[in-house]
N, C-alpha and C. Protein backbone atom coordinates (compact mmCIF):
# COMPACT_ATOMS: atom_id res chain seq x y z
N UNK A 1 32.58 -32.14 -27.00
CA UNK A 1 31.84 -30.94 -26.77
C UNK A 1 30.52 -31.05 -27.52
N UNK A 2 29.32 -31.47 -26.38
CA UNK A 2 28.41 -31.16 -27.21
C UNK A 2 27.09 -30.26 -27.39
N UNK A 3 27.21 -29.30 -28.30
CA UNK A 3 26.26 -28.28 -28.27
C UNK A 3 24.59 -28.93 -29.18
N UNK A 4 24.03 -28.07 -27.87
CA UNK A 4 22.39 -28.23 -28.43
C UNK A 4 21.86 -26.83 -28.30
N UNK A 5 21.27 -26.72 -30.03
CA UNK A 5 20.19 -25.27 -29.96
C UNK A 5 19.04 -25.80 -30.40
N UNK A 6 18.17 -24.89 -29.49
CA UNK A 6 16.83 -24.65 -28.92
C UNK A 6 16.15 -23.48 -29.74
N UNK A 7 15.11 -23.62 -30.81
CA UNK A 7 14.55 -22.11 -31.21
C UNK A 7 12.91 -22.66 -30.72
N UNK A 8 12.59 -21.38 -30.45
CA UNK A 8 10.90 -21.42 -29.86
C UNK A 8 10.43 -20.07 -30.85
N UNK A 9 8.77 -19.89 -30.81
CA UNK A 9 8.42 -19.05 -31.29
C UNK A 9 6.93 -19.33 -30.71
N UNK A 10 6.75 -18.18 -30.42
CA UNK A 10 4.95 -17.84 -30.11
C UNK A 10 4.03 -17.37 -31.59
N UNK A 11 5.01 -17.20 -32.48
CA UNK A 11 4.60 -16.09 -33.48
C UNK A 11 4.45 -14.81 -33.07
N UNK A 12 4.98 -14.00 -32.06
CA UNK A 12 5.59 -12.50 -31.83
C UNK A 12 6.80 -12.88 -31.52
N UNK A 13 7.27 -13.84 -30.52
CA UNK A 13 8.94 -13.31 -29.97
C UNK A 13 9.35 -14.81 -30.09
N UNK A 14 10.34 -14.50 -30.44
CA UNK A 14 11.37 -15.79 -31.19
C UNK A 14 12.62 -16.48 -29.75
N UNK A 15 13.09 -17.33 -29.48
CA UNK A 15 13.64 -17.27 -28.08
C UNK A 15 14.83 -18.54 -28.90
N UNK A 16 15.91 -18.30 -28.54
CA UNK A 16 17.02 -19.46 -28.86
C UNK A 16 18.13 -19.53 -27.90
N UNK A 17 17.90 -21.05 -27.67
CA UNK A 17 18.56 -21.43 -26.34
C UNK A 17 19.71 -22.22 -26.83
N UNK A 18 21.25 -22.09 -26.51
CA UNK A 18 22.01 -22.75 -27.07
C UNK A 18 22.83 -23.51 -25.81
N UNK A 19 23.07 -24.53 -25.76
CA UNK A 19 23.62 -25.31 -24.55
C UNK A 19 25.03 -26.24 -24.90
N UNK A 20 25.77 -26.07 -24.16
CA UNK A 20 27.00 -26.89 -24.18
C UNK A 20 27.23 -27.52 -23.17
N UNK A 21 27.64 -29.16 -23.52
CA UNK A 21 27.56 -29.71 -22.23
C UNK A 21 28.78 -29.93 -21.54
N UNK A 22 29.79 -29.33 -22.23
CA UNK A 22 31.52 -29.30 -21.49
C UNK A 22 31.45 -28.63 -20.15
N UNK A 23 30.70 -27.34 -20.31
CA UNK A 23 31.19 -26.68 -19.37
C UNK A 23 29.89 -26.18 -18.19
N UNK A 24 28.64 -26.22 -18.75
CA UNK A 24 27.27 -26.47 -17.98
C UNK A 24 26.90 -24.59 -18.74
N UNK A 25 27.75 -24.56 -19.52
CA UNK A 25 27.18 -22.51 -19.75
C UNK A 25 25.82 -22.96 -20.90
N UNK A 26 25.29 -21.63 -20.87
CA UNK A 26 24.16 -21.64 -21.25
C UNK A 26 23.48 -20.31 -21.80
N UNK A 27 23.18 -19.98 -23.15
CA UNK A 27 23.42 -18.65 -23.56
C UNK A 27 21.80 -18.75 -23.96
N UNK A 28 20.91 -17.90 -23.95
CA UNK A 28 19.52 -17.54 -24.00
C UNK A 28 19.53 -16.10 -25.28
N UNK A 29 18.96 -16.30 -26.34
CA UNK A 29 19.25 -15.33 -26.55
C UNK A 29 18.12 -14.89 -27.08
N UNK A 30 17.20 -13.64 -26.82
CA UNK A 30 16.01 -13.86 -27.12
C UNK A 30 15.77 -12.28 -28.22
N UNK A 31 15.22 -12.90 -29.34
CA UNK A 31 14.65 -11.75 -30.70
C UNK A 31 13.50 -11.86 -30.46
N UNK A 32 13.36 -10.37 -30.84
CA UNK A 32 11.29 -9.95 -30.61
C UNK A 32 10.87 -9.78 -31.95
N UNK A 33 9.66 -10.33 -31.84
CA UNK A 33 9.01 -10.56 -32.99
C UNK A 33 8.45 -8.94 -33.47
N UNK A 34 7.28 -8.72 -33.90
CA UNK A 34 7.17 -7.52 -34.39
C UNK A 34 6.65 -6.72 -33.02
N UNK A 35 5.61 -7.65 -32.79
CA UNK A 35 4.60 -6.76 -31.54
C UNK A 35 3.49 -5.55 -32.07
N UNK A 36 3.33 -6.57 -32.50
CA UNK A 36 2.00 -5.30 -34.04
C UNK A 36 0.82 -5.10 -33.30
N UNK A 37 0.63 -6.19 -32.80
CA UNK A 37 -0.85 -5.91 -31.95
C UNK A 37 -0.72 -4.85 -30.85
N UNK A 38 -0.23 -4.94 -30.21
CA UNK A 38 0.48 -4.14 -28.80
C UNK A 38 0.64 -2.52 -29.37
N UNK A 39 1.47 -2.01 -30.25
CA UNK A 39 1.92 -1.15 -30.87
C UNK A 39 0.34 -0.38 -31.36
N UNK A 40 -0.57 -1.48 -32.16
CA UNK A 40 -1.78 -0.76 -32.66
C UNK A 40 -2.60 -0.29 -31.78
N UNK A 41 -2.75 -1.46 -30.38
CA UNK A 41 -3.46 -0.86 -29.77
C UNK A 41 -3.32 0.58 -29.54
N UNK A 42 -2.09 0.33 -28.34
CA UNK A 42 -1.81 2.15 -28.50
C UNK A 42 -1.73 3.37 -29.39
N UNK A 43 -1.82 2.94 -30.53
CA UNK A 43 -1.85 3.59 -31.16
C UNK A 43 -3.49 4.29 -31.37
N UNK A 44 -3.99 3.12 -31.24
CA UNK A 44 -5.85 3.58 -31.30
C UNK A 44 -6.04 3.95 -29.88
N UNK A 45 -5.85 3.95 -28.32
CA UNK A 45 -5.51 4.31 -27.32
C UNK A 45 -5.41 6.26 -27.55
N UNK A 46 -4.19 6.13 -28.26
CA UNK A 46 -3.87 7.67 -28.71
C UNK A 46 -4.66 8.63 -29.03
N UNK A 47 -5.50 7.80 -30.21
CA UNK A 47 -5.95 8.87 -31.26
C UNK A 47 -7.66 8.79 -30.67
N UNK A 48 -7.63 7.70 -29.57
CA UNK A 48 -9.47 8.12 -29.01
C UNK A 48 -9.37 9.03 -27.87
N UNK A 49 -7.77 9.21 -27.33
CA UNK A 49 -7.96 10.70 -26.31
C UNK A 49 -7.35 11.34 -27.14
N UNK A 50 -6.76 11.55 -28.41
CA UNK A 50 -6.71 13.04 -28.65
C UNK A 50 -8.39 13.54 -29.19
N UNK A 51 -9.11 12.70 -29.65
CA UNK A 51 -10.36 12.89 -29.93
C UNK A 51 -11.47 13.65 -28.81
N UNK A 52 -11.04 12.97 -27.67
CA UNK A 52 -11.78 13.56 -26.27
C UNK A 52 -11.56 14.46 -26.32
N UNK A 53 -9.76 14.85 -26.30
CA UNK A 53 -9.63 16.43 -25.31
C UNK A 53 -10.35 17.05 -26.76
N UNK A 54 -9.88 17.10 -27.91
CA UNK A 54 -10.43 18.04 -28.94
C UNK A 54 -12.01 17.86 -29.00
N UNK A 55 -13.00 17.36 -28.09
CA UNK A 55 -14.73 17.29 -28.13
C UNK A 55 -14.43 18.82 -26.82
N UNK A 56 -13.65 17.62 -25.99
CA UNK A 56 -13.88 18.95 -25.23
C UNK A 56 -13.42 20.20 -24.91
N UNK A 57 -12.29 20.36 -25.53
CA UNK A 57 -11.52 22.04 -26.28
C UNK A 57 -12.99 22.89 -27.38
N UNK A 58 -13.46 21.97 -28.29
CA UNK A 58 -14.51 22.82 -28.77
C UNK A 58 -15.64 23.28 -27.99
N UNK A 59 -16.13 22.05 -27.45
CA UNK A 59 -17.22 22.36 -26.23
C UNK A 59 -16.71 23.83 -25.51
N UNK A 60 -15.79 23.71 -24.65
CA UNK A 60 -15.41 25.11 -23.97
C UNK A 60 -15.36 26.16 -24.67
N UNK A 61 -14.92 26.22 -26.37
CA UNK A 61 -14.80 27.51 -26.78
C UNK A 61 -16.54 27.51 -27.01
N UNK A 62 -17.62 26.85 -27.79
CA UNK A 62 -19.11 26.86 -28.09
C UNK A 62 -19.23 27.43 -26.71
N UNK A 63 -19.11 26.85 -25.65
CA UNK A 63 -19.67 27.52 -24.42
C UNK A 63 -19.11 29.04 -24.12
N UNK A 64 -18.04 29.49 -24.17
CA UNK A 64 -17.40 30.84 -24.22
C UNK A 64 -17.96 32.02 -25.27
N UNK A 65 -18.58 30.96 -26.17
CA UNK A 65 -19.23 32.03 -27.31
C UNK A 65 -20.98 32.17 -26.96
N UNK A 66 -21.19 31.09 -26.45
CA UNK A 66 -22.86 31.06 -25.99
C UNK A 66 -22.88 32.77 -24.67
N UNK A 67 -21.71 32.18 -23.82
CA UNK A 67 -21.65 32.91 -22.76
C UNK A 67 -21.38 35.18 -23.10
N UNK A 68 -20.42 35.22 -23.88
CA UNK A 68 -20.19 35.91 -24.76
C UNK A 68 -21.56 36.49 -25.17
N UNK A 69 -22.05 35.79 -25.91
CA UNK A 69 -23.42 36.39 -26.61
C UNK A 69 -24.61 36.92 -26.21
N UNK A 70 -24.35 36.08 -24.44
CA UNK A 70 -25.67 36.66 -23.37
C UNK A 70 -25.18 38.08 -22.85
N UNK A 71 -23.71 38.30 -22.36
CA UNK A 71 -23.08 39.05 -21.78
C UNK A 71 -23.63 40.25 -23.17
N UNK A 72 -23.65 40.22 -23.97
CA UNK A 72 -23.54 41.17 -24.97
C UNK A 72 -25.16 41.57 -25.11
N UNK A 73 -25.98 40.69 -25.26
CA UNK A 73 -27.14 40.89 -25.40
C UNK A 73 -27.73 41.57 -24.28
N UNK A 74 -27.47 40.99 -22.60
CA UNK A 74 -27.37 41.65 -21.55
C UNK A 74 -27.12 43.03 -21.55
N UNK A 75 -26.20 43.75 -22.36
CA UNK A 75 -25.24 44.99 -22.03
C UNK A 75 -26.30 46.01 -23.25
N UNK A 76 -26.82 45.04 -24.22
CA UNK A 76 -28.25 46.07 -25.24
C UNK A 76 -28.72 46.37 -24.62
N UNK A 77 -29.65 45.34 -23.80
CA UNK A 77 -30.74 45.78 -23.31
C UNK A 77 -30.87 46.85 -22.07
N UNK A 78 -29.84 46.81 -21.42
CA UNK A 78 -29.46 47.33 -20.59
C UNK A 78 -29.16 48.70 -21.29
N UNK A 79 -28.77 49.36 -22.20
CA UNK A 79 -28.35 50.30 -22.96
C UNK A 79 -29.48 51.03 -23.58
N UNK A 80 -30.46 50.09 -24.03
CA UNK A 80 -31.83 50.54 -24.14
C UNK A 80 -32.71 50.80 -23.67
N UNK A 81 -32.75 50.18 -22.37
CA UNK A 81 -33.14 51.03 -21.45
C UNK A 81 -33.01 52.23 -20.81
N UNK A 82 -31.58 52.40 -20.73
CA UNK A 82 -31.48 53.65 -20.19
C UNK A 82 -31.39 54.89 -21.07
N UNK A 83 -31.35 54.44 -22.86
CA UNK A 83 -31.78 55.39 -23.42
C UNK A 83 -33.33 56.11 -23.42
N UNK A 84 -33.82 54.74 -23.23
CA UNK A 84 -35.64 55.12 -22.58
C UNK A 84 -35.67 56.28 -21.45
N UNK A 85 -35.43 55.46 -20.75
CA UNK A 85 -35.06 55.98 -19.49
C UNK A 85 -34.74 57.41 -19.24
N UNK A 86 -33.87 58.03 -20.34
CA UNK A 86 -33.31 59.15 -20.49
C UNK A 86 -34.24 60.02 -21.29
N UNK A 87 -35.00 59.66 -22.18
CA UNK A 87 -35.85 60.18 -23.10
C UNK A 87 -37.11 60.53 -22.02
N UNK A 88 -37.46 59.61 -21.23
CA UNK A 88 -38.25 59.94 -20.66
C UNK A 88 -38.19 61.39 -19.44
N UNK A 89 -37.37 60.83 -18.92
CA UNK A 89 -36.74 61.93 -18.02
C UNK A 89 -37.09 63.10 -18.60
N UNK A 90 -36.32 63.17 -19.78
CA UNK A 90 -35.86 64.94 -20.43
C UNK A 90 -37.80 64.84 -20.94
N UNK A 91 -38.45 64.60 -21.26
CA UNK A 91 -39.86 65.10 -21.69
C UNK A 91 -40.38 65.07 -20.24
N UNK A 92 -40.11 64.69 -19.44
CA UNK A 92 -40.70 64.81 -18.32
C UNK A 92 -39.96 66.20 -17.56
N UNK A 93 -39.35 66.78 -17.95
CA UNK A 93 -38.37 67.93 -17.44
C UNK A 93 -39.20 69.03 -18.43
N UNK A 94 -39.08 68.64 -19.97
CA UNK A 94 -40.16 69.87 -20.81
C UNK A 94 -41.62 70.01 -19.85
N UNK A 95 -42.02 68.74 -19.85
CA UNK A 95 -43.47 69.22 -19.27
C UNK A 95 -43.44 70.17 -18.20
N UNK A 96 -42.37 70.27 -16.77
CA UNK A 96 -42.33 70.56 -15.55
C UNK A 96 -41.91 71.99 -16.38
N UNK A 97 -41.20 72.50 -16.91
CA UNK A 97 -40.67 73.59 -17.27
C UNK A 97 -41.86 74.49 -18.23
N UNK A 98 -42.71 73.88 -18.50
CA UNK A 98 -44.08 74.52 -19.18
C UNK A 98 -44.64 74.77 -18.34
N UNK A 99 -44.79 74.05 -17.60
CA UNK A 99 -46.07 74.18 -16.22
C UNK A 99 -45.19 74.92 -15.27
N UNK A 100 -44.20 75.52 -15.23
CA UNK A 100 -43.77 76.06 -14.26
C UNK A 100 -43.58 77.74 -15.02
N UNK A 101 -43.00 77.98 -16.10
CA UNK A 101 -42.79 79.16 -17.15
C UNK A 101 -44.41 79.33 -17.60
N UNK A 102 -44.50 80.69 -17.15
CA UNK A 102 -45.67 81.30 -17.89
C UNK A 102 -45.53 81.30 -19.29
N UNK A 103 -46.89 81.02 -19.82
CA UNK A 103 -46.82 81.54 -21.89
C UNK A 103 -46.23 82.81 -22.02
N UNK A 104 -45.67 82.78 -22.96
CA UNK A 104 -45.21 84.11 -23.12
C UNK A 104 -46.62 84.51 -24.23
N UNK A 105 -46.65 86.06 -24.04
CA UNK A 105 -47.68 86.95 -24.89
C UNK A 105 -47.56 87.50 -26.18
């Protein structure tokens, strides 16, 4: 009976082949190396889209607050005007009510 083992290595995955020649069987048995490179990538993969969505989660709220701030500024001016607006009116109602009411004596 005679057995022959086989070890290989890439330097990540380790592979050992053991052979017997009685019977023609043949056992493969293969250990993984660490896989460090592979693992880091993804790992930097990860952390440059959690970086994206969080540029663009802030972006949307900066824009919600830009938007916000016109809507508001919009709703002054608009408010100030029609306090004008109203001021004017009512002195324009005194004048008509003078010119229409005699002086009193």
């Amino acid at each position: 009976m005679a057995k022959i083992v086989t070890e290989r290595t890439d330097g990540v995955n380790t592979e050992r082949v053991t052979e017997t020649n009685d019977s023609g069987t043949t056992y493969v048995e293969a250990g993984s190396g660490g896989g460090g490179a592979a693992g880091l990538l993804m790992v930097l993969i990860a952390v440059a889209l959690l970086a994206v969505v969080a540029f663009f989660f802030i972006n949307a709220n900066r824009q919600e607050a830009i938007r916000t701030d016109a809507v508001a500024g919009a709703a002054e001016s608009v408010a100030d005007s029609a306090s004008s607006a109203a001021t004017s009116i009512g002195n324009a109602a005194d004048r008509a009510a003078d010119a229409v009411t005699p002086p009193a004596r």
